[in-house]
Protein backbone atom coordinates (compact mmCIF):
# COMPACT_ATOMS: atom_id res chain seq x y z
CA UNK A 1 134.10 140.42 59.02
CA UNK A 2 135.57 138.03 61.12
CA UNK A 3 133.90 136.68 64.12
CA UNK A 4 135.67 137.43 67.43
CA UNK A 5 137.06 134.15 69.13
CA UNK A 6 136.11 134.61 72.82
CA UNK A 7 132.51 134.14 73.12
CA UNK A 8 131.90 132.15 69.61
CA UNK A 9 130.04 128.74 70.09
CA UNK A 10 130.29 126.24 67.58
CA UNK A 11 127.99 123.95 66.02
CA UNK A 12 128.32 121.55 64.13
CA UNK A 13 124.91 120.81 60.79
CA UNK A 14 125.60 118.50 58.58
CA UNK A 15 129.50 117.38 59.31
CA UNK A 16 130.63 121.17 58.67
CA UNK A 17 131.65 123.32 62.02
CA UNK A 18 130.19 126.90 62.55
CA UNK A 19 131.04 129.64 64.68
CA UNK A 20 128.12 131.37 65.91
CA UNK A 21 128.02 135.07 68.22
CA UNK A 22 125.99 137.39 69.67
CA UNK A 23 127.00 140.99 71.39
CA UNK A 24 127.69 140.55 74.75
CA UNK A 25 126.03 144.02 75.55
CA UNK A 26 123.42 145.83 73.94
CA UNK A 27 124.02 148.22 71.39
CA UNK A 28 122.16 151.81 72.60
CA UNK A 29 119.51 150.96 69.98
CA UNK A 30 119.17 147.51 70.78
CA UNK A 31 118.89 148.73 74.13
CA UNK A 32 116.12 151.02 74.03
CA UNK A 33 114.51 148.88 70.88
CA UNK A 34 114.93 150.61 67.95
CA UNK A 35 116.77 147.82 66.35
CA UNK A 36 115.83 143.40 67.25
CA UNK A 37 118.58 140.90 68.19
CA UNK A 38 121.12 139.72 65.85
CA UNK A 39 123.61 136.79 65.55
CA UNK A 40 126.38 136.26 63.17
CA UNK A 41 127.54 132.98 61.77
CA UNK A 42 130.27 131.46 60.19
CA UNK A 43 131.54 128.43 58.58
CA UNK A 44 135.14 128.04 60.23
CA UNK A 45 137.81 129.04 58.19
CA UNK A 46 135.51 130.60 55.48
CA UNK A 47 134.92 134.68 54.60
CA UNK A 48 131.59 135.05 54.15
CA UNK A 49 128.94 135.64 57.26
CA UNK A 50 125.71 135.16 57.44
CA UNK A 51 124.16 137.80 59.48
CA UNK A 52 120.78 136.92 60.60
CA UNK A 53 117.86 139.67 62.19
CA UNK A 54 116.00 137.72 65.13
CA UNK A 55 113.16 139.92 65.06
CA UNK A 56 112.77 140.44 68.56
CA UNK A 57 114.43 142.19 71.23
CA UNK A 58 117.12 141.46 73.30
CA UNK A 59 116.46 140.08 76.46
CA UNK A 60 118.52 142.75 78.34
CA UNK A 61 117.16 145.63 76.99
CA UNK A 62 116.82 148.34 79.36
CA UNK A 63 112.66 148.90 78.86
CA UNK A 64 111.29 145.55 79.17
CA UNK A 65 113.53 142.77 79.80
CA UNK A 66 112.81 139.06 79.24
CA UNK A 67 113.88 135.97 78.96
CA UNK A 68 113.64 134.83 74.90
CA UNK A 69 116.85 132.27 74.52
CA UNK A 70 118.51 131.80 71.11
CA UNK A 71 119.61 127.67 71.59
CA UNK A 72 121.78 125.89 69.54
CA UNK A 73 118.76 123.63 67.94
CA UNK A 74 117.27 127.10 66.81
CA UNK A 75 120.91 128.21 65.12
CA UNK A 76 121.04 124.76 63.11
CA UNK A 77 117.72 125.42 62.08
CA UNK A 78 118.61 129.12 60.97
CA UNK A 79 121.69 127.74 59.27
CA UNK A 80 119.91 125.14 57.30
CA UNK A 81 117.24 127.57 56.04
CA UNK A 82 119.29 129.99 54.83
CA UNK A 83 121.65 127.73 53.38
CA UNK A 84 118.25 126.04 51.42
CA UNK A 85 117.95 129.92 50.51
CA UNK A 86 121.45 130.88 49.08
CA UNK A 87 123.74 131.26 51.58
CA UNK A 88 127.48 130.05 50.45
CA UNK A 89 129.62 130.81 53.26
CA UNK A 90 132.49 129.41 51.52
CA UNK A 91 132.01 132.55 48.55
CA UNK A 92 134.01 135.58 49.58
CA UNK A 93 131.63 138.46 49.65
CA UNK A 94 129.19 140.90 52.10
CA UNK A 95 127.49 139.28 55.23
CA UNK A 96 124.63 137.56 53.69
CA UNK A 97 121.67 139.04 55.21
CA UNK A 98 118.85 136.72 56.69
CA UNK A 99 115.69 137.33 58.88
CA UNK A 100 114.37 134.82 61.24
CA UNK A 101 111.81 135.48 63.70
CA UNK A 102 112.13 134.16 67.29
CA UNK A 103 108.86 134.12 69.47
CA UNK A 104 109.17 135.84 72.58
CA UNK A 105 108.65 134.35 75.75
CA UNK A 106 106.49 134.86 78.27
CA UNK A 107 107.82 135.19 82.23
């Protein structure tokens, strides 16, 4: 899975540059929240993905909208952990699958 190249931010943790995305829309069950938030990472220019479960619902789902932000400081923290965890995004393989709980915020 490659991720798509309008809307990917990079970051750059420890010298190496990352692609990072999230769905512009809501999937109908991220909508209506049957499923939490989710953003994909990559290392540029290598296969495998990490694919990381936020653990909380979108902000623009249809039932109770907030205003939870995923920042960059948060996705260089995500990347570090689950590279400290096993992550090799330069191994060819499935989307590595990672959880990491954001805390909702309040309005």
């Amino acid at each position: 899975m490659a991720l798509p190249k309008k809307g990917t931010r990079k970051i750059e943790v420890d010298g190496v540059v990352y692609g990072w995305y999230i769905r512009r829309k809501p999937t109908y069950c991220e909508g209506v929240f049957e499923t939490s938030m989710h953003v994909a990472i990559e290392r540029q220019g290598r296969p495998c993905t990490l694919y990381v479960n936020l653990r909380v619902s979108r902000p623009d789902n249809w039932l109770a909208p907030h205003q939870t932000a995923l920042k960059p400081a948060m996705v260089r923290a995500i990347i570090q952990e689950a590279l400290s965890n096993g992550w090799e995004p330069s191994k060819p393989g499935p989307p590595f699958q990672w959880e990491h709980a954001l805390i909702k915020d309040q309005p």
